[in-house]
N, C-alpha and C. Protein backbone atom coordinates (compact mmCIF):
# COMPACT_ATOMS: atom_id res chain seq x y z
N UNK A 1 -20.48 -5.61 15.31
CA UNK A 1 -20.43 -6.30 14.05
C UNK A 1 -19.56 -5.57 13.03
N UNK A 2 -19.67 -4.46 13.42
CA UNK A 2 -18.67 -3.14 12.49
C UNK A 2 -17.29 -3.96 12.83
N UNK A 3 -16.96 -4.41 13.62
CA UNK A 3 -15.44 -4.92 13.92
C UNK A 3 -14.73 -6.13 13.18
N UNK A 4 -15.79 -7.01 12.63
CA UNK A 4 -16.00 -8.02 11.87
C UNK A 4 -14.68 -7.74 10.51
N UNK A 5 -16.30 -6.54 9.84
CA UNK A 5 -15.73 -6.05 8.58
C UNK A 5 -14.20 -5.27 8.80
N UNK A 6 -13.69 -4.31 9.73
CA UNK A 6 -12.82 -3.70 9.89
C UNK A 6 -11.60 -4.53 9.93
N UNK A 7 -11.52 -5.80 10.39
CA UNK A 7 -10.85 -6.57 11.21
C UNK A 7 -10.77 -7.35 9.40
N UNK A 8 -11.48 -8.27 8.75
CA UNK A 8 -11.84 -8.35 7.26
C UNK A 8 -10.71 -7.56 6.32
N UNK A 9 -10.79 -6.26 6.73
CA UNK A 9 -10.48 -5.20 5.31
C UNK A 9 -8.62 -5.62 6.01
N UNK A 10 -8.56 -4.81 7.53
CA UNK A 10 -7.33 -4.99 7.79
C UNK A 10 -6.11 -6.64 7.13
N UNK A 11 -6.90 -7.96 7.84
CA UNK A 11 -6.54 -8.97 6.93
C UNK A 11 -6.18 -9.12 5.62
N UNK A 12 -7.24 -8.79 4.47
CA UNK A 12 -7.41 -8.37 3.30
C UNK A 12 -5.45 -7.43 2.63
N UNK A 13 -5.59 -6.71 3.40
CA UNK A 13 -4.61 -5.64 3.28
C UNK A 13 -3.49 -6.11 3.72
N UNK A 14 -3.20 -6.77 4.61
CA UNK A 14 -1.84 -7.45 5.10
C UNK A 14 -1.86 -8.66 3.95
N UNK A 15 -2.87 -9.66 3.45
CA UNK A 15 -2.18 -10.12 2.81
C UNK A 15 -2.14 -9.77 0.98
N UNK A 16 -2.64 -8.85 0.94
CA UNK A 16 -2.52 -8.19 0.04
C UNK A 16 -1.06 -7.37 -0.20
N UNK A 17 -0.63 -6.87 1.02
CA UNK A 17 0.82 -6.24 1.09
C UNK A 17 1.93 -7.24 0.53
N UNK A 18 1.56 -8.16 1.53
CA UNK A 18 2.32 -9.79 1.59
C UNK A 18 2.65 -10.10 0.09
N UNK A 19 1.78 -10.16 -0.72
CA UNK A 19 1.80 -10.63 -1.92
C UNK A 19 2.09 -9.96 -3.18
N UNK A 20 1.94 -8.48 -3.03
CA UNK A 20 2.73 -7.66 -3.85
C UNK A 20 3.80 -7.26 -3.55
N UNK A 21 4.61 -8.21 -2.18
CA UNK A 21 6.12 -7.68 -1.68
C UNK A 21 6.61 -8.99 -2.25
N UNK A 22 5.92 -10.19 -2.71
CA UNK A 22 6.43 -11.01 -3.50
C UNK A 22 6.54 -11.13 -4.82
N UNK A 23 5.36 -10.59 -5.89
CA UNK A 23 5.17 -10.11 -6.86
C UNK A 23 6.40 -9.32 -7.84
N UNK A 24 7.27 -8.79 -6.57
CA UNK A 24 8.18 -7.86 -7.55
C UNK A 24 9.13 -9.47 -8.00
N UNK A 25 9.17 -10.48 -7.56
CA UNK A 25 9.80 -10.97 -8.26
C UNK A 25 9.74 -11.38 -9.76
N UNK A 26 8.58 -11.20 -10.36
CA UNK A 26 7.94 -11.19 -11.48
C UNK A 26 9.01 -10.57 -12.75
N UNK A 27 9.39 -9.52 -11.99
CA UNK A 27 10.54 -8.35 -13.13
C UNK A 27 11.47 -9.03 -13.10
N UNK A 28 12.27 -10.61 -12.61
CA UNK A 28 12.88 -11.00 -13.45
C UNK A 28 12.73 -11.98 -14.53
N UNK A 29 11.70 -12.09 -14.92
CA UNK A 29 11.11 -12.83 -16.16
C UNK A 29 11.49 -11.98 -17.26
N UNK A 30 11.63 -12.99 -18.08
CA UNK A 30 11.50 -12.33 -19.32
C UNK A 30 10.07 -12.41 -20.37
N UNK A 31 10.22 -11.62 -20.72
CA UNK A 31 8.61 -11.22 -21.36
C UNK A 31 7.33 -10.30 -21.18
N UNK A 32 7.09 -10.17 -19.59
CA UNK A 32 6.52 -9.14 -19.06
C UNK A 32 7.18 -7.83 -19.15
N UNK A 33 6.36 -6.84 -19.56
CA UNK A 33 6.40 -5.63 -19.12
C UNK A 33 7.10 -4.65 -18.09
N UNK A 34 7.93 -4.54 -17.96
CA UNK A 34 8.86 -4.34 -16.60
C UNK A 34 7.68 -3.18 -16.04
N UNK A 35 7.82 -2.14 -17.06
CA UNK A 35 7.43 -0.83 -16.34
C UNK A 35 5.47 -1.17 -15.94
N UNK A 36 5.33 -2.34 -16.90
CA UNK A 36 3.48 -2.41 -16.43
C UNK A 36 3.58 -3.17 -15.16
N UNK A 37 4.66 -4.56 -14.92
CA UNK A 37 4.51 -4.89 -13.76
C UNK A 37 4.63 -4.35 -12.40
N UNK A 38 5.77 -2.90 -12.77
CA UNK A 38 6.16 -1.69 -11.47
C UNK A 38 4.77 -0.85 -11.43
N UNK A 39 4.01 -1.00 -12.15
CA UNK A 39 2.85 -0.47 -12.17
C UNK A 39 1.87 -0.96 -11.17
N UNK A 40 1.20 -2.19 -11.68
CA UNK A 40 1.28 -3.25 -10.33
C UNK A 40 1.40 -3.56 -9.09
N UNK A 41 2.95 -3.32 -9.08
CA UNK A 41 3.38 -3.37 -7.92
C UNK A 41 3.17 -2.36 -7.09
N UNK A 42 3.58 -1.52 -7.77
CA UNK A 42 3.08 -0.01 -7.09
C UNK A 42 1.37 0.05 -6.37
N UNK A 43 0.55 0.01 -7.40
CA UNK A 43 -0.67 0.10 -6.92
C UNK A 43 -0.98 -1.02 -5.82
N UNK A 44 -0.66 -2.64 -5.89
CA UNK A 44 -0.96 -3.08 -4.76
C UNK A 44 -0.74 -2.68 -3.69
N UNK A 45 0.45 -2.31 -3.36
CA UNK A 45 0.79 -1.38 -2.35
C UNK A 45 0.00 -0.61 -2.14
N UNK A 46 -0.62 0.50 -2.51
CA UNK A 46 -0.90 1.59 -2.55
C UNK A 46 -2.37 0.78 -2.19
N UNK A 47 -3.39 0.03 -2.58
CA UNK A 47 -4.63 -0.43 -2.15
C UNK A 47 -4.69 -1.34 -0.51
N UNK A 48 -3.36 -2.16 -1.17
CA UNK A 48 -3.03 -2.80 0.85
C UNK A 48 -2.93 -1.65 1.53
N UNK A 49 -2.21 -0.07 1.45
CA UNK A 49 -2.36 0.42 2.27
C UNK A 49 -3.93 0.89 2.91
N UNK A 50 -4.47 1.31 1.99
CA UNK A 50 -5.75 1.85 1.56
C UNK A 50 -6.48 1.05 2.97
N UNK A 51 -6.35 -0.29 2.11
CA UNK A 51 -7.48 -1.58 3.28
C UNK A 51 -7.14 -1.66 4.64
N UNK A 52 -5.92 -1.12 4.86
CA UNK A 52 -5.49 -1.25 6.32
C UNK A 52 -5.34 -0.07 7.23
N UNK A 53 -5.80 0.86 6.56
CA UNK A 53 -5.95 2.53 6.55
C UNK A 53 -7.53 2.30 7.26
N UNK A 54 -8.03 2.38 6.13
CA UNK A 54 -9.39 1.89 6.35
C UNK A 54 -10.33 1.31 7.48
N UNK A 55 -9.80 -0.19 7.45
CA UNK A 55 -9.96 -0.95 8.47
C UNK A 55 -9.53 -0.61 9.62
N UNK A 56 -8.31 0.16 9.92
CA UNK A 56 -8.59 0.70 11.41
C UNK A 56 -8.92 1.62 11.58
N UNK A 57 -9.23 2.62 10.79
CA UNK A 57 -10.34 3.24 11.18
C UNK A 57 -11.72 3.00 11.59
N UNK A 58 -12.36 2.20 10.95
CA UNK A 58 -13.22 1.86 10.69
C UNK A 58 -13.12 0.65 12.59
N UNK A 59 -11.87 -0.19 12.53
CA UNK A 59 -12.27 -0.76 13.96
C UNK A 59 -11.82 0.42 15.35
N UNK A 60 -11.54 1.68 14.82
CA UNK A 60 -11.20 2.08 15.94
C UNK A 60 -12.36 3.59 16.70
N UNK A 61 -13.29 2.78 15.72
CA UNK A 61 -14.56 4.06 15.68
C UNK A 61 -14.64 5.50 14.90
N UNK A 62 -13.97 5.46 14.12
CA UNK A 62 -14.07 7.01 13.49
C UNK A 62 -15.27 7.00 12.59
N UNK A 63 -16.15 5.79 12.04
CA UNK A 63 -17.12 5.95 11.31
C UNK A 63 -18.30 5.42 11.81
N UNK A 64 -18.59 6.27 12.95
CA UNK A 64 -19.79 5.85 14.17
C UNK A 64 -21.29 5.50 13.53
N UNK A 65 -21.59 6.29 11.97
CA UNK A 65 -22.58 5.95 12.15
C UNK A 65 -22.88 4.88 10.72
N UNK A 66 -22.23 4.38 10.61
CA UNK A 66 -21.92 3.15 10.19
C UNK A 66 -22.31 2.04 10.44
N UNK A 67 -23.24 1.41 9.57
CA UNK A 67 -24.38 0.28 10.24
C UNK A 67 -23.31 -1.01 9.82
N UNK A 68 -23.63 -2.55 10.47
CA UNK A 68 -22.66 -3.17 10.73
C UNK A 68 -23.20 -3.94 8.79
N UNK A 69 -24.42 -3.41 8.35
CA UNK A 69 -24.68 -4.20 6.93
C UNK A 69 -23.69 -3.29 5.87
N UNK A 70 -23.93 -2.36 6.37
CA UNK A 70 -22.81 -1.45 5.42
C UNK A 70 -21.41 -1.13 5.44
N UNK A 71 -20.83 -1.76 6.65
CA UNK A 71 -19.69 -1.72 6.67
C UNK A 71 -19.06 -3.17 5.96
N UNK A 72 -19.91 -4.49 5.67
CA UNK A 72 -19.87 -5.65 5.18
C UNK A 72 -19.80 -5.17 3.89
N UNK A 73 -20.50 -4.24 2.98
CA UNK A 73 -20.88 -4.05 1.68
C UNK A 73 -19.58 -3.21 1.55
N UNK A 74 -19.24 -2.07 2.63
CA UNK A 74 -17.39 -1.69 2.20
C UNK A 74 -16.50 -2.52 1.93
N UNK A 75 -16.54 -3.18 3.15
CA UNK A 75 -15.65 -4.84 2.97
C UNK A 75 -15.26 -5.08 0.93
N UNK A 76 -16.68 -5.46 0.97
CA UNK A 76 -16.55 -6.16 -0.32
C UNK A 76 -16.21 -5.34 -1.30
N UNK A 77 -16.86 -4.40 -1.22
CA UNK A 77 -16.57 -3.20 -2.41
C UNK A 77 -14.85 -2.94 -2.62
N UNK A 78 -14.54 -2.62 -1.37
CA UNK A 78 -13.17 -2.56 -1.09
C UNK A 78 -12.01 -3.40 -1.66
N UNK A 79 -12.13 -4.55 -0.74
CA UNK A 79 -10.66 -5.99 -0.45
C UNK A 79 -11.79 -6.42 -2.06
N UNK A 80 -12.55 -6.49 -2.39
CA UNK A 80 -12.66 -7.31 -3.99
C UNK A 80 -12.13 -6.60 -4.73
N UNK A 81 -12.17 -4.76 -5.04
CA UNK A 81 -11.70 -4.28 -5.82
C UNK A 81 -9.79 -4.21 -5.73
N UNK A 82 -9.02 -4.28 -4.36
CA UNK A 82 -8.25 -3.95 -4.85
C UNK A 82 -7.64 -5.56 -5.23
N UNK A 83 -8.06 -7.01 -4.71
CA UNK A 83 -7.66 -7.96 -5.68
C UNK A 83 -7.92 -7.93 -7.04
N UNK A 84 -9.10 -7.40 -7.26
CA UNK A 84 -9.20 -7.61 -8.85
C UNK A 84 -8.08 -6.64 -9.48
N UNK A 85 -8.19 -5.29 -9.10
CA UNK A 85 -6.90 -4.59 -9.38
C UNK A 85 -5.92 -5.28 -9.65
N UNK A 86 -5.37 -5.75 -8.77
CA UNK A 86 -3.96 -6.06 -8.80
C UNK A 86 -3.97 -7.25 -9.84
N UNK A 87 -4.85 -8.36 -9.82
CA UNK A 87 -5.01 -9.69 -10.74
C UNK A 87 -4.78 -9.07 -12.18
N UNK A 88 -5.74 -7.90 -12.55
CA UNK A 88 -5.84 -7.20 -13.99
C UNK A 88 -4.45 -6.50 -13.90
N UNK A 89 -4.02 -5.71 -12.88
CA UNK A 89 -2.86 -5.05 -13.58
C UNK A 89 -1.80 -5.93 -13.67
N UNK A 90 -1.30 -6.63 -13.00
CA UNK A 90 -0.77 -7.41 -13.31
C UNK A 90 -0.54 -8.72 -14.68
N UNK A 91 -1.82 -9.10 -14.97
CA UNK A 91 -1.90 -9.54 -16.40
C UNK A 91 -1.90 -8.98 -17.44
N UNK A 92 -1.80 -7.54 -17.18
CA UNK A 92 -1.95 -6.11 -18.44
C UNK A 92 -0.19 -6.59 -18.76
N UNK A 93 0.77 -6.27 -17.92
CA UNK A 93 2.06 -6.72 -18.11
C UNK A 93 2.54 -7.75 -19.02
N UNK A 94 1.59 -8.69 -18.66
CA UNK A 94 2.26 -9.90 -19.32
C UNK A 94 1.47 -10.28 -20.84
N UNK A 95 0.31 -9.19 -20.92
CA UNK A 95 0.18 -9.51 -22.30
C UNK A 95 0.50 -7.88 -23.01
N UNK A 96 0.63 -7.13 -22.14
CA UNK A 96 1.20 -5.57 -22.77
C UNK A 96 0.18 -5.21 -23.21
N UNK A 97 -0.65 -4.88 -22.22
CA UNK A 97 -1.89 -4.03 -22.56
C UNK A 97 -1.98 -3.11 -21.50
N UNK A 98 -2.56 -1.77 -22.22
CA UNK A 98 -2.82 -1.04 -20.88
C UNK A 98 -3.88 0.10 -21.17
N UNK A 99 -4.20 0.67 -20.33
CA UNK A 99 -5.48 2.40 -20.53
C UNK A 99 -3.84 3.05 -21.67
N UNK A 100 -4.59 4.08 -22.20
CA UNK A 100 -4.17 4.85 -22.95
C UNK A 100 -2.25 5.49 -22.65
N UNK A 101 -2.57 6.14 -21.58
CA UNK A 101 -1.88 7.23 -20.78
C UNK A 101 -0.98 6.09 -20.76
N UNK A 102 -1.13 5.22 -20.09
CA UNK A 102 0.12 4.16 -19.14
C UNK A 102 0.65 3.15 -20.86
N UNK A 103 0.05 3.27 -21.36
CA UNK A 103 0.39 2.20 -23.00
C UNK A 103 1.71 3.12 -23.59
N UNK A 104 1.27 4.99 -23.44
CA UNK A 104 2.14 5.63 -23.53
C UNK A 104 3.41 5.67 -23.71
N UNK A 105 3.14 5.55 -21.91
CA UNK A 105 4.36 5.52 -20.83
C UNK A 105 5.28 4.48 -21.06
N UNK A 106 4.52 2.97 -21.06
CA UNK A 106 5.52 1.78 -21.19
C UNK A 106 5.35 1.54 -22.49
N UNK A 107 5.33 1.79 -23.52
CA UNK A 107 5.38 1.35 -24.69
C UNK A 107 4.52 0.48 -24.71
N UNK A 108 3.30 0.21 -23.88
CA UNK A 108 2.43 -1.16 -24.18
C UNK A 108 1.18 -1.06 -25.34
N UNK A 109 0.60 -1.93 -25.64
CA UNK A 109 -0.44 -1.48 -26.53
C UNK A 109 -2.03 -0.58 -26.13
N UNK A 110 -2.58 0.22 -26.25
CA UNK A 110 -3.50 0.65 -25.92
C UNK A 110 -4.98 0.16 -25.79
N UNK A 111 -5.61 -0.56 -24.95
CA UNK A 111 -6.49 -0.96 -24.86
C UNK A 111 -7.71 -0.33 -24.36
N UNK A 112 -8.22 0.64 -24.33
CA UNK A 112 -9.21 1.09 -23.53
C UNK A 112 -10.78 0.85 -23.30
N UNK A 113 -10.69 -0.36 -23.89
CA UNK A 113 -12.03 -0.95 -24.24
C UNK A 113 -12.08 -2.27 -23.69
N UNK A 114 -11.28 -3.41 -24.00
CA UNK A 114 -11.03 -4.10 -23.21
C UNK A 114 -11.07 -5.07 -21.97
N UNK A 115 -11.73 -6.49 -21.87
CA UNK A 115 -12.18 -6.90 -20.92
C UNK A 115 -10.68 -6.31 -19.60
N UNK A 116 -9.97 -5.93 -19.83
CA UNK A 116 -9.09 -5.71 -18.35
C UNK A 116 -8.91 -4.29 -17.80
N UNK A 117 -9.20 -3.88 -18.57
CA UNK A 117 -9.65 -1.92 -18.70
C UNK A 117 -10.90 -1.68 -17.90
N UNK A 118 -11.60 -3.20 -18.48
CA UNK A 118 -12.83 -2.45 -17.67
C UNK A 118 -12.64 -3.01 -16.68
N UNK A 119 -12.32 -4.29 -16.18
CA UNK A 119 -11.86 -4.29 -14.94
C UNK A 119 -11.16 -3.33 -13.87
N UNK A 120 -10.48 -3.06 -14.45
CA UNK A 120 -9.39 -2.49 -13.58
C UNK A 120 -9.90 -0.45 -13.40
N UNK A 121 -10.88 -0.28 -14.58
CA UNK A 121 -11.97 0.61 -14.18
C UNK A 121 -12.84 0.80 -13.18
N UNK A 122 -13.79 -0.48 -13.52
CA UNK A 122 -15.02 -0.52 -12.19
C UNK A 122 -14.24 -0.67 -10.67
N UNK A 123 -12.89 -1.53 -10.82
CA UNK A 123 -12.22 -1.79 -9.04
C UNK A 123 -11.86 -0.36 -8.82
N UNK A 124 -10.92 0.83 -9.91
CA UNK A 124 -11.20 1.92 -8.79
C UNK A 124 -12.71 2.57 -8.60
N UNK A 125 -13.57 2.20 -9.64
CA UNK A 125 -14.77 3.01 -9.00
C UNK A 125 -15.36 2.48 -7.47
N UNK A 126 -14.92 0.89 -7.77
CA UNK A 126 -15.66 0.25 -6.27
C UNK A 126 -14.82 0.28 -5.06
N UNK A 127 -13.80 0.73 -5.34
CA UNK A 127 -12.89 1.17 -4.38
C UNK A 127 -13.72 2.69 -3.77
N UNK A 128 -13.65 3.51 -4.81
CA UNK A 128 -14.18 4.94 -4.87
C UNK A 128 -15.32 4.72 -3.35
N UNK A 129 -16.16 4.15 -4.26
CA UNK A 129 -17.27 4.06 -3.61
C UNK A 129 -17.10 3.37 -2.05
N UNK A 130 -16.69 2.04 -1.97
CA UNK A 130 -16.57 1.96 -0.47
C UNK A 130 -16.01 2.65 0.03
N UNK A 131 -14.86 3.20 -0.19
CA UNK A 131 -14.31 4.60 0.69
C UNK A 131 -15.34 5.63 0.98
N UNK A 132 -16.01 6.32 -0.07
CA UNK A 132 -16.94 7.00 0.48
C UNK A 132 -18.41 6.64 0.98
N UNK A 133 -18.71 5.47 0.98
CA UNK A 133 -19.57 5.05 2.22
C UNK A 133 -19.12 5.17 3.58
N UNK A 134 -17.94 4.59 3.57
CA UNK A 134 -17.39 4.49 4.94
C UNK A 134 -17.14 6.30 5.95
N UNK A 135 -16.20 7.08 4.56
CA UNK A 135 -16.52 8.48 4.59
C UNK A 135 -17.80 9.07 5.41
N UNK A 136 -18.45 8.78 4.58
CA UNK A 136 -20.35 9.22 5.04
C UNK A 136 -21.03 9.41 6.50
N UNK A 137 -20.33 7.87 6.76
CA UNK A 137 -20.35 7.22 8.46
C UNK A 137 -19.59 8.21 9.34
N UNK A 138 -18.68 9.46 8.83
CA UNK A 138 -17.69 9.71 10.43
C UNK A 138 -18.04 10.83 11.09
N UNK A 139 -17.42 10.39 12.07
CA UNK A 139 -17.93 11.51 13.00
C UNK A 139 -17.09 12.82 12.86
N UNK A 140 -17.49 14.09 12.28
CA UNK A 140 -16.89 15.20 12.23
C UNK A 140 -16.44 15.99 13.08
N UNK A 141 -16.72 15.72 14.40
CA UNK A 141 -16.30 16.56 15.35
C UNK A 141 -14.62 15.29 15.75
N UNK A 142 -14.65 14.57 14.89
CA UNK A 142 -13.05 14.21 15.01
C UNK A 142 -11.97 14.89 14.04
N UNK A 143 -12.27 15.65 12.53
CA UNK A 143 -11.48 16.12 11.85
C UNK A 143 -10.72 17.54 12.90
N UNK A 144 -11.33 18.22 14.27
CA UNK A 144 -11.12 19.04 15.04
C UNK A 144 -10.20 18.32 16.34
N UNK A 145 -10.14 17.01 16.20
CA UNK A 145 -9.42 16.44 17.57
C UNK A 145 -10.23 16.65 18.54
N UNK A 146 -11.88 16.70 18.31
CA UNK A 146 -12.76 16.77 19.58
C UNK A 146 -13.98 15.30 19.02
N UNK A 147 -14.38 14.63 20.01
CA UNK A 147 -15.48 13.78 19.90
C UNK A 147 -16.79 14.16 19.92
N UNK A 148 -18.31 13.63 19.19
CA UNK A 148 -18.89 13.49 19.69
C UNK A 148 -19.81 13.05 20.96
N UNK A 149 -18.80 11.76 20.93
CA UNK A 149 -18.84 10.59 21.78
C UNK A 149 -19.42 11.22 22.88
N UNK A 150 -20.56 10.86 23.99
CA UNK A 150 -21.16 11.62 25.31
C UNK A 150 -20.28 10.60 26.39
N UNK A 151 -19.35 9.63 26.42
CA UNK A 151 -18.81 9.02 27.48
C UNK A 151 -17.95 9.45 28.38
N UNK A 152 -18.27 9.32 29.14
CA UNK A 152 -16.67 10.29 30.17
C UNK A 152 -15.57 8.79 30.33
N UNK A 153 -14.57 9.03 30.31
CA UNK A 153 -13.46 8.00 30.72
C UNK A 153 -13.35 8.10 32.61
């Protein structure tokens, strides 16, 4: 059932890739944020990789003890946070809002309070967090290139 969710996150992540390799077309509009939408863009990337990182790990057994309800609750934690991500950073652009640091950077206005702040807050915490559930699950005698696993081939 673990294969379900793994197989889930991987999907998730391909078309998540898919769609922030279309997204850059956005920077030729006028009006958006160039440097908030490369922002964006950047991070979708960077979360599609994440989900597809993830997900095969996760289908190729490295997080053995990983129950098949909790690998569903990564799922979600996961592929929801990095769409919402990308939905919020992406609309930060087009109305020029951003966290502090990055308002800085692109000249956008500083919002840190903000219904999209906090969005785009809680998705890395729930990102955070399904990663380290999944974390929790692995088997350590693989960070050595040796298995637990008792099967002989």
């Amino acid at each position: 059932m673990t294969a379900t969710s793994a197989k889930a996150l991987c999907l998730h992540g391909a078309l998540l890739w898919a769609i922030t390799s279309w997204s850059g077309v956005l920077m030729v509009l006028d009006g958006p944020n160039p440097k908030l939408l490369l922002v964006a863009h950047q991070k979708g990337f960077l979360h599609s990789f994440s989900l597809l990182g993830f997900g095969s790990a996760l289908y190729m057994g490295c997080f053995p003890k990983i129950t098949p309800k909790r690998a569903n609750l990564c799922f979600w934690l996961m592929a929801g946070a990095a769409w919402v991500s990308f939905v919020f950073d992406t609309n930060a652009a087009f109305i020029n809002s951003a966290l502090p640091l990055a308002a800085e950077k692109t000249g956008a206005t500083a919002d840190p309070d903000g219904l999209k702040a906090t969005f785009v807050k809680l998705s890395a915490m729930a990102m955070g967090v399904g990663g380290s559930i999944l974390l929790s699950g692995m088997d350590l005698a693989l960070l050595m290139g040796k298995s637990s696993d008792k099967k002989k081939n």
